[in-house]
C-alpha atoms as a PDB file:
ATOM      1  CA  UNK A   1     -55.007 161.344   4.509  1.00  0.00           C
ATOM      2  CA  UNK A   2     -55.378 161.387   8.307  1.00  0.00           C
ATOM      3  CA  UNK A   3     -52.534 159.415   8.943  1.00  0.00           C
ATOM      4  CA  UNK A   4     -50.254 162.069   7.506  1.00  0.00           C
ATOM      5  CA  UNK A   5     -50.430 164.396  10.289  1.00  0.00           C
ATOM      6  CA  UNK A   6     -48.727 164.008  12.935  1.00  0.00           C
ATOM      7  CA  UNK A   7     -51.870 165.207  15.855  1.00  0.00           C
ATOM      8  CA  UNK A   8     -53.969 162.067  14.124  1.00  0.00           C
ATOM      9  CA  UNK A   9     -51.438 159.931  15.702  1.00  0.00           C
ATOM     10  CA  UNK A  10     -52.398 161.190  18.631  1.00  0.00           C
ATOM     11  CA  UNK A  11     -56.381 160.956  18.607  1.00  0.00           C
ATOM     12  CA  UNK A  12     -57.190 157.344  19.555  1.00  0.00           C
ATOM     13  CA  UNK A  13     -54.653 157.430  22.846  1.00  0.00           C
ATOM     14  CA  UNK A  14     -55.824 161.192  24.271  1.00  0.00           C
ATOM     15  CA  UNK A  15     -59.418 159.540  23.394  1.00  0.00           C
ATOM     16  CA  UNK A  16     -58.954 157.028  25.358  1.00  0.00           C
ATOM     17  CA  UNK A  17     -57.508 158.500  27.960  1.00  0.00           C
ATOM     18  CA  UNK A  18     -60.297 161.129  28.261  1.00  0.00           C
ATOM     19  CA  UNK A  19     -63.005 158.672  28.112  1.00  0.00           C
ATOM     20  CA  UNK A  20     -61.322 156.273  30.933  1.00  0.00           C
ATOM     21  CA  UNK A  21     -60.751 159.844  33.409  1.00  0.00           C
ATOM     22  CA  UNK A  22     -64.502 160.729  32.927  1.00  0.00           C
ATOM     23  CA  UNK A  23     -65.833 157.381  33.414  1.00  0.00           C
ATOM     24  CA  UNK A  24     -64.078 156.098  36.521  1.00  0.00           C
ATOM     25  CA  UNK A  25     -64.349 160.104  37.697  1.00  0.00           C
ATOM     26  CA  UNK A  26     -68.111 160.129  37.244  1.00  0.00           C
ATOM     27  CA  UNK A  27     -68.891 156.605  38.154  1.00  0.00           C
ATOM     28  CA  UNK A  28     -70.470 156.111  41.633  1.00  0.00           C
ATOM     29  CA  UNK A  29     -68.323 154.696  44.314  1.00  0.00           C
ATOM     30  CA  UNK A  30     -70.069 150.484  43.526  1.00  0.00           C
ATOM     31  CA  UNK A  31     -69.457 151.177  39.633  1.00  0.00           C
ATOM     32  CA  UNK A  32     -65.781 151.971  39.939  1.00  0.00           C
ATOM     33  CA  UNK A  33     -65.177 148.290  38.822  1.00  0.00           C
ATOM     34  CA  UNK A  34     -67.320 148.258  35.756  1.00  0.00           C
ATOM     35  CA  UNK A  35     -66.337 151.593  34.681  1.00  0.00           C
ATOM     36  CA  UNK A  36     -62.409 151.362  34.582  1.00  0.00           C
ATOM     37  CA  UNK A  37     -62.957 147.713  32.812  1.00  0.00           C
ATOM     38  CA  UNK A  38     -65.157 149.622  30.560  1.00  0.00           C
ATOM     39  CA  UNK A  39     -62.671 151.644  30.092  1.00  0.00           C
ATOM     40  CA  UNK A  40     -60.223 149.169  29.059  1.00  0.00           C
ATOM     41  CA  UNK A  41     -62.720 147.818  26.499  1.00  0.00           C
ATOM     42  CA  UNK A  42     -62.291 151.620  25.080  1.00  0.00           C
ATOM     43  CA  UNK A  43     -58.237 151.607  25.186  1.00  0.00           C
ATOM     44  CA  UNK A  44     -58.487 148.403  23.239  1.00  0.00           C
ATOM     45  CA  UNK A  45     -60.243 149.703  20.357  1.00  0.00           C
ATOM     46  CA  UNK A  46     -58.441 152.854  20.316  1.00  0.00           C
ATOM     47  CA  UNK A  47     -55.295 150.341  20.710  1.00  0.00           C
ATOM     48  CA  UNK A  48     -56.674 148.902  17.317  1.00  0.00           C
ATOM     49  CA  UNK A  49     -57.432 152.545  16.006  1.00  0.00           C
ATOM     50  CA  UNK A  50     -53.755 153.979  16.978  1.00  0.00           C
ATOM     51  CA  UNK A  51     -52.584 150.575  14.958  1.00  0.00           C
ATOM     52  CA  UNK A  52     -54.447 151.464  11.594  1.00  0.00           C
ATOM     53  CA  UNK A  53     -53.182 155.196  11.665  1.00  0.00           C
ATOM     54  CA  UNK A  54     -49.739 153.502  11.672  1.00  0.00           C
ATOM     55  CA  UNK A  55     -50.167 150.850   9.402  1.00  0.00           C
ATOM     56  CA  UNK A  56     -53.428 150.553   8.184  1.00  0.00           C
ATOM     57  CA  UNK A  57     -56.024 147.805   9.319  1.00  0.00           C
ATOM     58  CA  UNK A  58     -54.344 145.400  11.210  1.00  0.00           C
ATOM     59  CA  UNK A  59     -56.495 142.100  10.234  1.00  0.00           C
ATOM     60  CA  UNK A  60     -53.536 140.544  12.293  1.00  0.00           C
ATOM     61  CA  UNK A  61     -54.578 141.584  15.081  1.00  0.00           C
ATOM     62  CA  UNK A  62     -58.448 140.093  15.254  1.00  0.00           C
ATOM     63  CA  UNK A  63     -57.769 137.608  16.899  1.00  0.00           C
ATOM     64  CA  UNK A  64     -56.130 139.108  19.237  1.00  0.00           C
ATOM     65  CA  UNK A  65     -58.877 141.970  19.653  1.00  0.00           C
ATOM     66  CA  UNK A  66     -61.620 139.441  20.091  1.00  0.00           C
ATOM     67  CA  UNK A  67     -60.071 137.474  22.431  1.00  0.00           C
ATOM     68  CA  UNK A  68     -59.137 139.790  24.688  1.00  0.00           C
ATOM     69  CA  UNK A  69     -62.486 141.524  24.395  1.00  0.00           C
ATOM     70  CA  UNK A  70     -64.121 138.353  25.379  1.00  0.00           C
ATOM     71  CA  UNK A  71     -61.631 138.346  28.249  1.00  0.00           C
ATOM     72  CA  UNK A  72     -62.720 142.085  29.221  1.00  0.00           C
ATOM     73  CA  UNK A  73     -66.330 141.046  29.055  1.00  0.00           C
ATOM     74  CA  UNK A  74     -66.017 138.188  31.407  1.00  0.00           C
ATOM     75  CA  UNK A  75     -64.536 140.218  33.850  1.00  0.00           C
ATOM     76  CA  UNK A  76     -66.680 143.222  33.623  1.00  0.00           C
ATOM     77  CA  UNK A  77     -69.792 139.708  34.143  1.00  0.00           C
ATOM     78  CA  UNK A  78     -67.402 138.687  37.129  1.00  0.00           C
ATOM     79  CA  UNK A  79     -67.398 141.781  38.919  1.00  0.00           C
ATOM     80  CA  UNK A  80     -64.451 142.522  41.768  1.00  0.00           C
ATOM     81  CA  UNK A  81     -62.777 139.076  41.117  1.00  0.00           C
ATOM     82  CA  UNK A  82     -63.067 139.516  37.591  1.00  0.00           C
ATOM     83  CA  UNK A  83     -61.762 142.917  37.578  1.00  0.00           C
ATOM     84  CA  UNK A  84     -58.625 142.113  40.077  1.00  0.00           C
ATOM     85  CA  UNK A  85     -57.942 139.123  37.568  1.00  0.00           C
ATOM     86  CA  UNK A  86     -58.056 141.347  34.322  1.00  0.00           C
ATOM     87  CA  UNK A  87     -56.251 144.100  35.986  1.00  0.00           C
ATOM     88  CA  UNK A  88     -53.275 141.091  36.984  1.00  0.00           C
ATOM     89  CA  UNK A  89     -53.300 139.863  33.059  1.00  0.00           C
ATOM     90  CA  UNK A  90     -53.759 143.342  31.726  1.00  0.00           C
ATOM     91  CA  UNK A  91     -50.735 144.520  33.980  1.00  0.00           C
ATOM     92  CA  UNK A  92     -48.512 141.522  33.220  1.00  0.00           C
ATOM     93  CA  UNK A  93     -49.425 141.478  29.315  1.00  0.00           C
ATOM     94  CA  UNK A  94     -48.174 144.975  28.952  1.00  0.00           C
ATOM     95  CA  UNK A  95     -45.446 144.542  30.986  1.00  0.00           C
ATOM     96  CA  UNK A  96     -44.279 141.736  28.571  1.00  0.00           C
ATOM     97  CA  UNK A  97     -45.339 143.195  25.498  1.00  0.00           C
ATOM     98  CA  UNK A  98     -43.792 147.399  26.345  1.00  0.00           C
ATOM     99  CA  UNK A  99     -40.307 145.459  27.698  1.00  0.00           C
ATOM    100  CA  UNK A 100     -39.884 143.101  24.896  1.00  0.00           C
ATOM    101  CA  UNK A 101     -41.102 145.132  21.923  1.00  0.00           C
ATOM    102  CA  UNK A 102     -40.350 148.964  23.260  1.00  0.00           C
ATOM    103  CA  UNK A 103     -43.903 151.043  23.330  1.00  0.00           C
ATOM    104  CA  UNK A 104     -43.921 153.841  20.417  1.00  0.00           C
ATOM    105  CA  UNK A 105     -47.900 154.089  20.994  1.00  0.00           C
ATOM    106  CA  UNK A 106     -49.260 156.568  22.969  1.00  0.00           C
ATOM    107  CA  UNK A 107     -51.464 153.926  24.231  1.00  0.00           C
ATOM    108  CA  UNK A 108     -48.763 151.524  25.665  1.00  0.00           C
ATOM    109  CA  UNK A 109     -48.426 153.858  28.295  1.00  0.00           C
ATOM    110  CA  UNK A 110     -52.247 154.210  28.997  1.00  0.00           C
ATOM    111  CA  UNK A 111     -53.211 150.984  29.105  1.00  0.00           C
ATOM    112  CA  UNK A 112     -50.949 149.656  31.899  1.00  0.00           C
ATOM    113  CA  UNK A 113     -52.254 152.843  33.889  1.00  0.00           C
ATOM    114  CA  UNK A 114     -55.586 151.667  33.351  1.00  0.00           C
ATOM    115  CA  UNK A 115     -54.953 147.862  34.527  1.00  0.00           C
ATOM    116  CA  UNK A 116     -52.828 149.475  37.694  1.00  0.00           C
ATOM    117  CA  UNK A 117     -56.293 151.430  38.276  1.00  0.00           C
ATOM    118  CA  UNK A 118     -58.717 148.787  38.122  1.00  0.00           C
ATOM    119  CA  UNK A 119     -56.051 146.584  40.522  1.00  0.00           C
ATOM    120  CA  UNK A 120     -56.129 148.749  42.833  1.00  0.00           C
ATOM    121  CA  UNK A 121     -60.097 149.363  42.924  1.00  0.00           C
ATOM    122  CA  UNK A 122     -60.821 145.279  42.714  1.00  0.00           C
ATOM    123  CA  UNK A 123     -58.155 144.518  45.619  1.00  0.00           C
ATOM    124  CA  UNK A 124     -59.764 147.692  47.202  1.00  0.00           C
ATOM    125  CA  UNK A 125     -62.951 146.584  47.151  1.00  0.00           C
ATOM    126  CA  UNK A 126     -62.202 142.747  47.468  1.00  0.00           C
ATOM    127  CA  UNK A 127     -60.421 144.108  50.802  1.00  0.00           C
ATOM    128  CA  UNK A 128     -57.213 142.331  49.738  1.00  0.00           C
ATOM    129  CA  UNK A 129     -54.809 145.281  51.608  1.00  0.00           C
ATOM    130  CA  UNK A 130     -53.068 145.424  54.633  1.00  0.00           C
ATOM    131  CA  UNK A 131     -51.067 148.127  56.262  1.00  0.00           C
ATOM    132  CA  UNK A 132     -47.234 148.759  54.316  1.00  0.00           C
ATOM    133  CA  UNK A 133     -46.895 147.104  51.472  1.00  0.00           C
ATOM    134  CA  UNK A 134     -50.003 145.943  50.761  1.00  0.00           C
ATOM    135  CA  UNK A 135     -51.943 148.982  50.961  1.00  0.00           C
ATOM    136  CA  UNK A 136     -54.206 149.443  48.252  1.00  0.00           C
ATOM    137  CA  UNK A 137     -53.105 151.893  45.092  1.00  0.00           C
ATOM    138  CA  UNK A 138     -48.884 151.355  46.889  1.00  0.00           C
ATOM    139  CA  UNK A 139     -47.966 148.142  45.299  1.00  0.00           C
ATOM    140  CA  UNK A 140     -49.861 149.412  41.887  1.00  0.00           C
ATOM    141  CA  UNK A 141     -47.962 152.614  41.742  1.00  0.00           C
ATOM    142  CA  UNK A 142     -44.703 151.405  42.058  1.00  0.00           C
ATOM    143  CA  UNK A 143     -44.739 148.898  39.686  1.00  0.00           C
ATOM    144  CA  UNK A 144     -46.208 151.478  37.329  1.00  0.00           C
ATOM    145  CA  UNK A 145     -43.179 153.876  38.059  1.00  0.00           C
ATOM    146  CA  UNK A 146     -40.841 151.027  37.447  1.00  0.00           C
ATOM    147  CA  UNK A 147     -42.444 150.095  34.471  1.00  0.00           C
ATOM    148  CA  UNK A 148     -42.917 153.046  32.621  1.00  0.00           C
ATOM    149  CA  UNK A 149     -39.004 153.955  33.276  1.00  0.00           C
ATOM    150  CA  UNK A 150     -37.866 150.495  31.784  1.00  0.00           C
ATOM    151  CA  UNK A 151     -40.406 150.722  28.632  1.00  0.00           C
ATOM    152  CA  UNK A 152     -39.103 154.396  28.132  1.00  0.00           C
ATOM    153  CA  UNK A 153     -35.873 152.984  28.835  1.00  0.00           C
ATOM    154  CA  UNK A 154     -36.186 150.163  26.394  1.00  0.00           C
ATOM    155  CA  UNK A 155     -38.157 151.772  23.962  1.00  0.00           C
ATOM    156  CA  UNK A 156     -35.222 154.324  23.680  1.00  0.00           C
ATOM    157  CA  UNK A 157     -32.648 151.480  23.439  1.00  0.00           C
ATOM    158  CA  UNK A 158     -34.708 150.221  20.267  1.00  0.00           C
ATOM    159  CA  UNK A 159     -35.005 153.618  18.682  1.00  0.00           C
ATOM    160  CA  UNK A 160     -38.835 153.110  18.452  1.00  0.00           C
ATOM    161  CA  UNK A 161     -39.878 156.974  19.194  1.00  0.00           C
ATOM    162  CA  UNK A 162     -40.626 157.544  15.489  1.00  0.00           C
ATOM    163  CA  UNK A 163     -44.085 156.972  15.876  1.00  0.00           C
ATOM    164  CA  UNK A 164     -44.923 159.234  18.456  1.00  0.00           C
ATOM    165  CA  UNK A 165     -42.443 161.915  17.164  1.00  0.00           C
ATOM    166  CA  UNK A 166     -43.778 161.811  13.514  1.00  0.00           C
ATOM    167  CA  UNK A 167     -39.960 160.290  11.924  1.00  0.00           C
ATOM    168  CA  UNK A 168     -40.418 156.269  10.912  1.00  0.00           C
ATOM    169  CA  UNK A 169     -39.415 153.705  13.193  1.00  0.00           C
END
């Protein structure tokens, strides 16, 4: 079975992840906004993907996946404020979710980029930045940074690396 091997484990994330670069890389500079919440709309499906090769189907999680679909289509129908908003609850549901539970997907850490990345285009084009602080992509990266070193942090603490290192967790 597929979910025996170790590189499966790894298919739905590097997806992802592959899809998101070429979509926000080709996109014109006025599509940047659709594209990287398109791109979320991927990394949640290959979220639910990456969750069946663990576990199998993860009926669970439907309502979940449909609401926050419907969430992700209203913003990609809102446009800049949509995406801004959806990057802010993307951001802060990951945060939550990687800190409280530890994130032994591959996708936990590629989701959170993607929110940071469609932040920074919405405030961008919203022309919510100012000099310092404020500047657009700053105040995304560093709470990325920070993030990603307390979920690695915390994920450590709860022993949760079995999935991506092929042991059980």
């Amino acid at each position: 079975m597929l979910r025996e091997h170790l590189w499966a484990r790894y298919l739905p994330g590097m997806a992802a992840l592959l899809i998101a670069i070429w979509l926000v890389y080709h996109a014109r500079s006025n599509r940047k906004i659709p594209a990287t919440i398109f791109s979320t709309l991927i990394g949640l499906a290959s979220m639910e993907a990456e969750y069946w090769l663990a576990h199998g189907f993860p009926s669970s999680d439907v309502p979940f996946f449909l609401g926050a679909t419907a969430i992700t289509v209203a913003a990609l129908v809102s446009g800049r404020l949509g995406g801004f908003w959806l990057g802010l609850i993307g951001s802060g549901f990951f945060s939550y979710v990687n800190l409280r539970y530890g994130a032994p997907y591959l996708l936990d850490y590629v989701m959170p980029a993607l929110y940071g990345v469609l932040t920074f285009y919405s405030r961008r084009e919203l022309t919510w930045v100012r000099p310092g602080v404020f500047r657009a992509g700053f105040a995304e990266s560093i709470w990325l940074v920070l993030l990603q070193v307390l979920v690695i942090w915390r994920t450590t603490h709860l022993s949760k690396w079995g999935w991506l290192t092929g042991g059980p967790w």
